[in-house]
C-alpha atoms as a PDB file:
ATOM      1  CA  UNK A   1     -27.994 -22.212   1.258  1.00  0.00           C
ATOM      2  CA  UNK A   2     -29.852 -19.742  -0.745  1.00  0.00           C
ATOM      3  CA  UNK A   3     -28.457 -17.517  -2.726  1.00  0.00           C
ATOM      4  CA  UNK A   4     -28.809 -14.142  -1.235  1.00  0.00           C
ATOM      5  CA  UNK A   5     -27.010 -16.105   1.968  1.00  0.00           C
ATOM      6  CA  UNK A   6     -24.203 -17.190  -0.826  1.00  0.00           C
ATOM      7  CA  UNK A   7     -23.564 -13.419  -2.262  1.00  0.00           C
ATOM      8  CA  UNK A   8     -23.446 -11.720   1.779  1.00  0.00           C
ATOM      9  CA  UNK A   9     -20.741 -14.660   2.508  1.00  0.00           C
ATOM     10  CA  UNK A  10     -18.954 -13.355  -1.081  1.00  0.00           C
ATOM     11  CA  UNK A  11     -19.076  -9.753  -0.424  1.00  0.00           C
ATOM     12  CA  UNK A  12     -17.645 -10.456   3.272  1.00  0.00           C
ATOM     13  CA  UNK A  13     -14.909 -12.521   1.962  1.00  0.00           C
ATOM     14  CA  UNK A  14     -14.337  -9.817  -1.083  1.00  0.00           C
ATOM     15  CA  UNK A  15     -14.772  -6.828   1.722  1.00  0.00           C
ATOM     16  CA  UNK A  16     -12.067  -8.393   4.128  1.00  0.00           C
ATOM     17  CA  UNK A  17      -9.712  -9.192   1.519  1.00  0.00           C
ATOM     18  CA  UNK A  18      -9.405  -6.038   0.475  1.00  0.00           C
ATOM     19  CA  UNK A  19      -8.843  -4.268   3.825  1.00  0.00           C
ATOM     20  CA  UNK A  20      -6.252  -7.026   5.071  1.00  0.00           C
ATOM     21  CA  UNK A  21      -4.151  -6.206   1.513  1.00  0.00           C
ATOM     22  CA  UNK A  22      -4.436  -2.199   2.380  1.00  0.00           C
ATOM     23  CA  UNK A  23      -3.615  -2.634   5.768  1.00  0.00           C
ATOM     24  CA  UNK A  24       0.055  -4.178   4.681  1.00  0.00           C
ATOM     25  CA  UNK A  25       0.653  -1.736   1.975  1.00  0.00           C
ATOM     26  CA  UNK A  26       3.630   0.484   2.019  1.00  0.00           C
ATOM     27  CA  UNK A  27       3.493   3.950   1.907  1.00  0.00           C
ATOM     28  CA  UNK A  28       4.336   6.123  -1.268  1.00  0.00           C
ATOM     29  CA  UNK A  29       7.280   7.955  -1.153  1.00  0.00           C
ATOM     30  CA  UNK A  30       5.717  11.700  -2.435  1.00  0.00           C
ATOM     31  CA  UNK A  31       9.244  13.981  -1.922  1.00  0.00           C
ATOM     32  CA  UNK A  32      10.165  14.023  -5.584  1.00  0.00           C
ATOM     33  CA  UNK A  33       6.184  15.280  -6.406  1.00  0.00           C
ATOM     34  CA  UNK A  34       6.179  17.816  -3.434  1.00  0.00           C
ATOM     35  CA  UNK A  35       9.248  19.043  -4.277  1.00  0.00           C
ATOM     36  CA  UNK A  36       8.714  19.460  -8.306  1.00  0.00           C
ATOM     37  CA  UNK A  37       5.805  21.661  -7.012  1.00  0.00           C
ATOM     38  CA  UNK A  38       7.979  24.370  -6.543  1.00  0.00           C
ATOM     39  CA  UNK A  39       9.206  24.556 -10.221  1.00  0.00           C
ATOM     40  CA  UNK A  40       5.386  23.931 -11.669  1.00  0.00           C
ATOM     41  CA  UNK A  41       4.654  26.802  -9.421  1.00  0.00           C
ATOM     42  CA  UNK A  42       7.520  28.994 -10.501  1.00  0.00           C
ATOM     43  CA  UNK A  43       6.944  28.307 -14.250  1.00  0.00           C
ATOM     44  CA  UNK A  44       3.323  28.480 -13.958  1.00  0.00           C
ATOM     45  CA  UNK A  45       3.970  32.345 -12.554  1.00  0.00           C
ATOM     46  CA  UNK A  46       6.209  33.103 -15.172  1.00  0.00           C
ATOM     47  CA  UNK A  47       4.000  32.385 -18.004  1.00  0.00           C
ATOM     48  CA  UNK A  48       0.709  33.998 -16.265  1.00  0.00           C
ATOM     49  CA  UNK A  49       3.535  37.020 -16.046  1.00  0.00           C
ATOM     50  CA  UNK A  50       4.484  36.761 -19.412  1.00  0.00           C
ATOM     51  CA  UNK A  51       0.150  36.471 -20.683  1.00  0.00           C
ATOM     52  CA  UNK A  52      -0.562  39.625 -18.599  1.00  0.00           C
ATOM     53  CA  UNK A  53       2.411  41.634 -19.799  1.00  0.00           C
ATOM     54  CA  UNK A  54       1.400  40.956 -23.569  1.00  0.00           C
ATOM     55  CA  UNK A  55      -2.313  41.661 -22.822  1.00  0.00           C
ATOM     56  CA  UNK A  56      -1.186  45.040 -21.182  1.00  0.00           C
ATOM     57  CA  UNK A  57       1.297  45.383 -23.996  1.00  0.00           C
ATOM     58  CA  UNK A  58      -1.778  45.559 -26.673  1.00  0.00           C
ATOM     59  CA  UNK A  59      -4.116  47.250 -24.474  1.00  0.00           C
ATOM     60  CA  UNK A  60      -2.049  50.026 -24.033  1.00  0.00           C
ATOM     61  CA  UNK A  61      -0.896  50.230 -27.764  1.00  0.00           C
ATOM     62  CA  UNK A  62      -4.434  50.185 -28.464  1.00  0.00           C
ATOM     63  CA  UNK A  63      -4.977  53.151 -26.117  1.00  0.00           C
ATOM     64  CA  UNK A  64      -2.602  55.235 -28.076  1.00  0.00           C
END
């Protein structure tokens, strides 16, 4: 057997290995992430509110 014969029968064994474990893996339970996406959404609004409300706060000041 040569070995370019010997690595294609390795990477076939390696290749269906690897596909029969995914095949039988469970699925992730994502709820608590989806769901925590709300806050991060909500908090992330809040401070881009509270950025753009000191930025006007200083541009205006500057104005006067």
């Amino acid at each position: 057997m040569t070995l370019n014969k010997l690595f294609s029968r390795a990477g076939i064994v390696v290749a269906s290995t690897a596909l029969a474990g995914a095949s039988m893996a469970d699925t992730v339970d994502v709820t608590a992430i989806t769901g925590a996406g709300t806050n991060v959404a909500l908090v992330g609004a809040a401070v881009f509110g509270v950025f753009v409300g000191v930025k006007l706060y200083k541009w205006i000041r500057a104005a006067l």
